[in-house]
C-alpha atoms as a PDB file:
ATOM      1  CA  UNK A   1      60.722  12.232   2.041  1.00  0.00           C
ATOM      2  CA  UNK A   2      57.443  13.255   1.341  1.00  0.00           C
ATOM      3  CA  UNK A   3      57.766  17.727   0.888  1.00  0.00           C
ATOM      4  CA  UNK A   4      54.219  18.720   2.264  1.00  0.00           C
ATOM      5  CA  UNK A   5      54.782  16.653   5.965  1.00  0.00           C
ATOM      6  CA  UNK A   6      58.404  18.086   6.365  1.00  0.00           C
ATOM      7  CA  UNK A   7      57.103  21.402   6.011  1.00  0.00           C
ATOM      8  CA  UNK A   8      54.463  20.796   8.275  1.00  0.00           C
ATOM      9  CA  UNK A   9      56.802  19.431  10.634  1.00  0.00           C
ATOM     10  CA  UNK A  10      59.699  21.856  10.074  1.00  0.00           C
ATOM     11  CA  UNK A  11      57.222  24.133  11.040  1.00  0.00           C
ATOM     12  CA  UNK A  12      56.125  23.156  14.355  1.00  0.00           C
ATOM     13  CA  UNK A  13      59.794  22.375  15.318  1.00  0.00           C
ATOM     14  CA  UNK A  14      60.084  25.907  14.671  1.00  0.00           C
ATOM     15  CA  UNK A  15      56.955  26.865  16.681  1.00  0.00           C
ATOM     16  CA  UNK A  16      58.194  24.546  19.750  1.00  0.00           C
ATOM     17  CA  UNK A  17      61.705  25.672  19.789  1.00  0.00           C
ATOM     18  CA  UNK A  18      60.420  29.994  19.425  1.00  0.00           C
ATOM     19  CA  UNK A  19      57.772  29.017  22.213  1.00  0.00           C
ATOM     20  CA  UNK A  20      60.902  27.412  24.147  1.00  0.00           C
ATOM     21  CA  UNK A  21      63.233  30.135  23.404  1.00  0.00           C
ATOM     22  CA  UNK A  22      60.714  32.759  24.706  1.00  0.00           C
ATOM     23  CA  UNK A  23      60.187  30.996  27.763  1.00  0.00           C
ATOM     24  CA  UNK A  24      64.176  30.825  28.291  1.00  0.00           C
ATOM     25  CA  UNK A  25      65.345  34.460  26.676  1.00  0.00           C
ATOM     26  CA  UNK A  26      61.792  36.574  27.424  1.00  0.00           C
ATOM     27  CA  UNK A  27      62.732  38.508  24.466  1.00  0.00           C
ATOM     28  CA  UNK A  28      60.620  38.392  21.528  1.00  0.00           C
ATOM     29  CA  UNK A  29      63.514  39.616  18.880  1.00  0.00           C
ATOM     30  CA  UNK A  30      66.296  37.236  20.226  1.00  0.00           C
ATOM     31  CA  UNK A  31      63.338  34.369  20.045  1.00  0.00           C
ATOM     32  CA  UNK A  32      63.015  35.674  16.439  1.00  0.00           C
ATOM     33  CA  UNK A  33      66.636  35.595  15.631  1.00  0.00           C
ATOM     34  CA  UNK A  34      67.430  32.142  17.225  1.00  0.00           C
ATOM     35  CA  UNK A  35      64.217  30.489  15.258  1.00  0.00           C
ATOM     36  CA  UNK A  36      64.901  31.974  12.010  1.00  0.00           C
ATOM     37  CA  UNK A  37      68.508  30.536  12.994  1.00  0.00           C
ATOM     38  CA  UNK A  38      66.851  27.070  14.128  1.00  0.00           C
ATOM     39  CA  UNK A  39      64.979  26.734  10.240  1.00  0.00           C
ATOM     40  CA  UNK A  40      68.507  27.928   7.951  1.00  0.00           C
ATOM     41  CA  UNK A  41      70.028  24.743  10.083  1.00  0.00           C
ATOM     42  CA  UNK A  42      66.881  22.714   9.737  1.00  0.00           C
ATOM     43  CA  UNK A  43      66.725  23.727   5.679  1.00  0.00           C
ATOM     44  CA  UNK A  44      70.670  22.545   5.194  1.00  0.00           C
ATOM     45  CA  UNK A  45      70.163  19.598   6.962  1.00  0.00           C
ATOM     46  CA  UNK A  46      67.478  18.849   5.038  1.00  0.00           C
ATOM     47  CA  UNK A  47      69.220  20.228   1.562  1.00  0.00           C
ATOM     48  CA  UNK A  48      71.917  17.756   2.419  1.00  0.00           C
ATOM     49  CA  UNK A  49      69.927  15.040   2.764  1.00  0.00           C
ATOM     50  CA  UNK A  50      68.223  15.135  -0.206  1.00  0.00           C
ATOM     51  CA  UNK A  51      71.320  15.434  -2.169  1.00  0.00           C
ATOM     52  CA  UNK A  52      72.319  12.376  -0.187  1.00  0.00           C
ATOM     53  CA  UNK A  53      69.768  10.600  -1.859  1.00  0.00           C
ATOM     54  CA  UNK A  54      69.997  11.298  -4.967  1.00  0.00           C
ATOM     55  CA  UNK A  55      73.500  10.408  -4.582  1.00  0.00           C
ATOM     56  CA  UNK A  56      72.403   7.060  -3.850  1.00  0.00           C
ATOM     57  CA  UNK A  57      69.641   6.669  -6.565  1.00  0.00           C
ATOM     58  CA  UNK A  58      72.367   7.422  -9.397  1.00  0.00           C
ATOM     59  CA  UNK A  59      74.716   4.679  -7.844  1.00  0.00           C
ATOM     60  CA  UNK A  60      72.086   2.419  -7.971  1.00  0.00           C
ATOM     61  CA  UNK A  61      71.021   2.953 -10.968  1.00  0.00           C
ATOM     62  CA  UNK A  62      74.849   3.137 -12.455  1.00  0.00           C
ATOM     63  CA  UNK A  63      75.385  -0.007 -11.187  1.00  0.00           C
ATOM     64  CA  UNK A  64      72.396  -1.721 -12.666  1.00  0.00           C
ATOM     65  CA  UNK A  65      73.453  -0.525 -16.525  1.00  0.00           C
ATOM     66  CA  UNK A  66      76.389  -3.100 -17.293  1.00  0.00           C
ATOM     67  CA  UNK A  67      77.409  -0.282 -20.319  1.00  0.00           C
ATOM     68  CA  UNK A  68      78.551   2.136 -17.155  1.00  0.00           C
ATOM     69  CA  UNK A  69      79.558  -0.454 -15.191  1.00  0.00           C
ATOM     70  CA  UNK A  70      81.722  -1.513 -17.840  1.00  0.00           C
ATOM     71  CA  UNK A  71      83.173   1.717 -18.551  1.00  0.00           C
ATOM     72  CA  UNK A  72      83.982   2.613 -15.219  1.00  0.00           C
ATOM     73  CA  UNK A  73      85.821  -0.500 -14.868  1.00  0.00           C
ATOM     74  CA  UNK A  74      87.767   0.432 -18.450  1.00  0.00           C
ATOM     75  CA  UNK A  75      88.375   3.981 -16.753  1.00  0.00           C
ATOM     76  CA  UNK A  76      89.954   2.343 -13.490  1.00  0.00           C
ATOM     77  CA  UNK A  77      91.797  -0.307 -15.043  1.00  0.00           C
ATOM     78  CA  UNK A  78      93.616   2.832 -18.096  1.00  0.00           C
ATOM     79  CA  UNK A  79      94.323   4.363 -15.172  1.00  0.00           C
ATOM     80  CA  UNK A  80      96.639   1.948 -13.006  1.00  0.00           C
ATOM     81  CA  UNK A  81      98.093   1.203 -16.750  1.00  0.00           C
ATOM     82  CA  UNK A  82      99.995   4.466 -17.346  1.00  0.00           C
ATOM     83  CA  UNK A  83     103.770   4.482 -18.679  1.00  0.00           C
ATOM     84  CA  UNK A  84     104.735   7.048 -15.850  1.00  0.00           C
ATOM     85  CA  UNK A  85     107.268   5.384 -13.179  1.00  0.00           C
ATOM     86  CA  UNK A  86     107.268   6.466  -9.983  1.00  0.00           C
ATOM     87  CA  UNK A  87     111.013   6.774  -9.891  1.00  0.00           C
ATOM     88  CA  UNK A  88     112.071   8.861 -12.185  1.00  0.00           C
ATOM     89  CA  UNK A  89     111.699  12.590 -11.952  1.00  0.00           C
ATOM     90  CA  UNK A  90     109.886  15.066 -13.358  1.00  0.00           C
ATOM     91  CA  UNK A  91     110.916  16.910 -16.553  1.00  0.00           C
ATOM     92  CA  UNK A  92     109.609  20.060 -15.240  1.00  0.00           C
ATOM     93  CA  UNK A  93     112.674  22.790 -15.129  1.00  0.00           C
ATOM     94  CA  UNK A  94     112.774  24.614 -12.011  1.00  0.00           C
ATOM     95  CA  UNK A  95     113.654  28.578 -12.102  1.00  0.00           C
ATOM     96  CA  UNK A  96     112.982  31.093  -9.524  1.00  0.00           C
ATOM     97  CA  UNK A  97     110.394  33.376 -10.983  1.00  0.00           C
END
């Protein structure tokens, strides 16, 4: 996503919809409230999706370095090895407090 053009288009989203809520509400401050409402959703969305992809990118890139790759799969395969059964219970003591 290239900043500068999703400004410039954020911004006449923001002029369309506060033209369109003016023609619909003929108020000027409920326009301004329901645009300034319109660009917090349109800046999350937008937060979210760049944290989305550089989600992504890191994944990508953890998967192309065998040492992670390699470490993860340690991690995972410590962790179904564990001397902990299922069946027997907790040693916790339980007391009313």
């Amino acid at each position: 996503m290239y900043a500068p053009r999703v400004f410039v288009s954020m911004i006449a989203v923001l002029v369309a919809f506060a033209v369109a809520a003016y023609l619909m509400s003929g108020s000027i401050f409920t326009t301004v409230i329901q645009t300034i409402i319109c660009a917090v959703i349109i800046q999350v969305g937008y937060f979210v999706c760049i944290l989305y992809l550089v989600r992504r990118e890191k994944l990508e890139a953890e998967r192309n370095r065998p040492d992670i790759a390699a470490a993860r799969a340690n991690a995972v395969i410590g962790a179904k090895r564990d001397d902990i059964r299922a069946d027997r219970p907790g040693n916790l003591p339980a007391r009313d407090i």
